[in-house]
C-alpha atoms as a PDB file:
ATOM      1  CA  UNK A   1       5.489  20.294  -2.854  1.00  0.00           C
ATOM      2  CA  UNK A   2       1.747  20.120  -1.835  1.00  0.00           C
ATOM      3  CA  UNK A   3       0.886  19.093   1.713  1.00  0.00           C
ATOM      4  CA  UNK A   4      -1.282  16.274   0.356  1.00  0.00           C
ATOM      5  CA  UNK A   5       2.303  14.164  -0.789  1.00  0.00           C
ATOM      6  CA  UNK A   6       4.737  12.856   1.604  1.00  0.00           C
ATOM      7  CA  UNK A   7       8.433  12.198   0.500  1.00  0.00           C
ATOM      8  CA  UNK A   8       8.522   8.239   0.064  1.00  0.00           C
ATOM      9  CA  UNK A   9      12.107   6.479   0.572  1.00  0.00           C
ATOM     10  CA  UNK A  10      12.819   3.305  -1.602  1.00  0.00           C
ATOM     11  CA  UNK A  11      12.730  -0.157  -0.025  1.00  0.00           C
ATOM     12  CA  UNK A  12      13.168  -3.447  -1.636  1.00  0.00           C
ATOM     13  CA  UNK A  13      11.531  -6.350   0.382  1.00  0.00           C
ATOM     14  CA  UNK A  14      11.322 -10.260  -0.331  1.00  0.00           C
ATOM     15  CA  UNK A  15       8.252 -11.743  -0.674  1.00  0.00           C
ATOM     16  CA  UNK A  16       6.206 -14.948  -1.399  1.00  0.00           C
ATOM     17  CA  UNK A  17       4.793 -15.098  -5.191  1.00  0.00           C
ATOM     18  CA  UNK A  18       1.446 -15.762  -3.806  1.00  0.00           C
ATOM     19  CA  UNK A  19       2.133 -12.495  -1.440  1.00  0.00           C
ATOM     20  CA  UNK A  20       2.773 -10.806  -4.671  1.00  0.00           C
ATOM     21  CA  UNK A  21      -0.466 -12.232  -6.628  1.00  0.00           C
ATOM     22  CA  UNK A  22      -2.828 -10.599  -3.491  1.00  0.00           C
ATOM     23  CA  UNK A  23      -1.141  -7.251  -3.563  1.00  0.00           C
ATOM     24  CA  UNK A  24      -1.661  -7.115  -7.447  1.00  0.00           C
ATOM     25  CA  UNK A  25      -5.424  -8.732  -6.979  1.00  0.00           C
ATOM     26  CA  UNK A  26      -6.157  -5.497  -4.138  1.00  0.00           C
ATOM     27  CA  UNK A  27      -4.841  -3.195  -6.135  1.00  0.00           C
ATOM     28  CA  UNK A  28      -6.796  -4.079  -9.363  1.00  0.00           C
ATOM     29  CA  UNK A  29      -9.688  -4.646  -6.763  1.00  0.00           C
ATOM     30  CA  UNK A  30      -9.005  -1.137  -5.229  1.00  0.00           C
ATOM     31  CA  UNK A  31      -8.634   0.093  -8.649  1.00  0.00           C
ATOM     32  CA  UNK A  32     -11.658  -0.314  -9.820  1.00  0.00           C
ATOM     33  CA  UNK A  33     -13.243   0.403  -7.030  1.00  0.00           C
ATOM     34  CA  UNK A  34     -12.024   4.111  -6.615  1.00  0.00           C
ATOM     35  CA  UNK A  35     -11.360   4.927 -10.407  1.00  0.00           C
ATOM     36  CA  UNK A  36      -7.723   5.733  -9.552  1.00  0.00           C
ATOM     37  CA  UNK A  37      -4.655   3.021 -10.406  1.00  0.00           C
ATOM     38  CA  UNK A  38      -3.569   1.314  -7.493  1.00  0.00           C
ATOM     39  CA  UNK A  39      -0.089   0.245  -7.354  1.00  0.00           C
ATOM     40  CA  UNK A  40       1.152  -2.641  -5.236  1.00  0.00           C
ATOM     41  CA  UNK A  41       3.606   0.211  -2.765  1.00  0.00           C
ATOM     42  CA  UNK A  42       0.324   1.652  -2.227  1.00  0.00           C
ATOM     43  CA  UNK A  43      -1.589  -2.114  -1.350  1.00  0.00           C
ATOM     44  CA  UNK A  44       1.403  -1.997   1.331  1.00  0.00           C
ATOM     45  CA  UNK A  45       1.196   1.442   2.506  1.00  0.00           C
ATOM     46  CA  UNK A  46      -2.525   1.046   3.652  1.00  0.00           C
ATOM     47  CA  UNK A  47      -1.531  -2.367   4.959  1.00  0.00           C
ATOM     48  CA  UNK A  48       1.048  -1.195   7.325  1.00  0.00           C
ATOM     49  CA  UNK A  49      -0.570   2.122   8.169  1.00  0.00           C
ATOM     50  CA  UNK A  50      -3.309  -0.397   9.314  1.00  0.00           C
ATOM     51  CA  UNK A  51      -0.939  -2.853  11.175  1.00  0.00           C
ATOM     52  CA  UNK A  52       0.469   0.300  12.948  1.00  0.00           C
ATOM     53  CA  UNK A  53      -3.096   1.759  13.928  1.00  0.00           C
ATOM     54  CA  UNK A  54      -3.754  -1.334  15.285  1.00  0.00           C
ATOM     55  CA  UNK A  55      -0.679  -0.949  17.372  1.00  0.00           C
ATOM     56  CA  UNK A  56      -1.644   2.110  18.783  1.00  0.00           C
ATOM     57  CA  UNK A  57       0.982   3.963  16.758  1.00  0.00           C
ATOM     58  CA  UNK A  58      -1.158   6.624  14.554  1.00  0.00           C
ATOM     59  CA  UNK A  59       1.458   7.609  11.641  1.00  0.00           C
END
């Protein structure tokens, strides 16, 4: 396995529709924007890895 990849773990989470409607709108957004498809894990990956930098926790 390449360095670039990290192993991701499954975790189901409950959320709002309208929760659900933004992370599909960002990743459509991000999308087309990069030229890569976006999934909605991703949307929440670079949320959280945001939410932790802003912590001071660098991950």
């Amino acid at each position: 396995m390449s360095e670039d990849h990290e192993i991701l773990k499954k975790l189901s989470v409950y959320l709002e529709e309208e929760v659900i409607e933004a992370l599909d709108e960002l990743a459509l957004e991000y999308s087309r924007e990069t030229g890569q498809k976006w999934s909605r894990g991703a949307v929440i990956r670079v949320a959280m890895s945001e939410f932790f930098s802003r912590r001071g926790k660098i991950l």
